[in-house]
Protein backbone atom coordinates (compact mmCIF):
# COMPACT_ATOMS: atom_id res chain seq x y z
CA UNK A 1 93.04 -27.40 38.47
CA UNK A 2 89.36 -28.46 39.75
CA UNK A 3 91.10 -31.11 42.14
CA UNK A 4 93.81 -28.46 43.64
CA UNK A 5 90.66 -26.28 44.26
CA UNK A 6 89.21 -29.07 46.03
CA UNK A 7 92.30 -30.06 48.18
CA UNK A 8 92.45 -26.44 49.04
CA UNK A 9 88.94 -26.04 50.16
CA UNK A 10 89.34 -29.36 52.22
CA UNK A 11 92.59 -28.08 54.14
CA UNK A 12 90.60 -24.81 54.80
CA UNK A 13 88.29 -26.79 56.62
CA UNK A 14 90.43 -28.78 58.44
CA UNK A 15 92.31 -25.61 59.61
CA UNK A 16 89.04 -24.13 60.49
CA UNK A 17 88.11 -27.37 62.40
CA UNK A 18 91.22 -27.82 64.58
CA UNK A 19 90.44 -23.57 65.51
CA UNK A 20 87.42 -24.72 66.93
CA UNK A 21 88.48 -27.56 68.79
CA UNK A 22 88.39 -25.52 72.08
CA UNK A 23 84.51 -24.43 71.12
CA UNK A 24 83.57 -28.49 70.76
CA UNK A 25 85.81 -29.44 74.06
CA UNK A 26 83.51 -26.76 76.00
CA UNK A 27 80.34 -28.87 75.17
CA UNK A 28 81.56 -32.52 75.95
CA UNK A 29 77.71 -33.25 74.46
CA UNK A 30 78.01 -31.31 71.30
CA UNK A 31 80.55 -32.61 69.31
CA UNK A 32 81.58 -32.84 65.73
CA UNK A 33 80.27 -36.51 65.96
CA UNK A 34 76.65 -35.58 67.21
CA UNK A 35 74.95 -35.69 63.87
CA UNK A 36 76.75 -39.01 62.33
CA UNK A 37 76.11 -40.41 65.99
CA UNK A 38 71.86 -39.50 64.93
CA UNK A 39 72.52 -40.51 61.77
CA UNK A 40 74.72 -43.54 61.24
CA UNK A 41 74.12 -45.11 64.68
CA UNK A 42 70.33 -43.92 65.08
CA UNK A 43 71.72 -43.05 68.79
CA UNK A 44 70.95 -39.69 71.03
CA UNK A 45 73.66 -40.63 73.39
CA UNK A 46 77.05 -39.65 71.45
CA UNK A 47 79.19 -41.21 74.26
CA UNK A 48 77.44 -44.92 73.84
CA UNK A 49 77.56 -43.85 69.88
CA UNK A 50 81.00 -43.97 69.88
CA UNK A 51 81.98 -47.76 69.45
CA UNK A 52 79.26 -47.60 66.46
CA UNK A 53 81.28 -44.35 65.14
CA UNK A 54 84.36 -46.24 65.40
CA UNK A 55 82.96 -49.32 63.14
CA UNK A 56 81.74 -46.69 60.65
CA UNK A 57 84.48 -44.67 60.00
CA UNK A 58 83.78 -44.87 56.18
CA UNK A 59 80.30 -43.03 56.48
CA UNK A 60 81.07 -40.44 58.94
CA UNK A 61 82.20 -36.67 58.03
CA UNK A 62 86.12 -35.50 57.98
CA UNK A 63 85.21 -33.30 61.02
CA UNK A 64 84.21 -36.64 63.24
CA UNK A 65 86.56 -38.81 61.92
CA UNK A 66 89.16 -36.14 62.97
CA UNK A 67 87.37 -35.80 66.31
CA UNK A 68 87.23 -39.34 66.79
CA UNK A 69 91.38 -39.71 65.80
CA UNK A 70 92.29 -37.15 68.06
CA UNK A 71 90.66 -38.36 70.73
CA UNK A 72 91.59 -41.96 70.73
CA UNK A 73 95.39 -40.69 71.15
């Protein structure tokens, strides 16, 4: 019961994320990646962050690994 309420409130999220897609694609320097690009990469610059993303999919949050899926396609 506890892990169906979980799944749920992940796929909520996602559908919430992929709603605001058009919001982050307004801001090329605001993206769902800026904080794990300050945080895992210790980098300002999200757009020279991005290799470092890439090699730390593992730590980063569902919304930037999304982002960073989608975008590679």
């Amino acid at each position: 019961m506890r892990a169906t309420r979980i799944a749920a409130v992940i796929f909520s999220a996602a559908l919430a994320f992929v709603g605001a897609n058009n919001a982050f694609a307004a801001n090329p320097y605001k993206t769902p990646c800026t904080a794990d690009g300050k945080r895992v990469c210790a980098m300002q610059n999200q757009a020279k962050a991005e290799s470092c993303l890439r090699q730390h999919m593992d730590q980063l949050t569902p919304a930037c690994k999304t982002y960073l899926t989608k975008k590679k396609g």
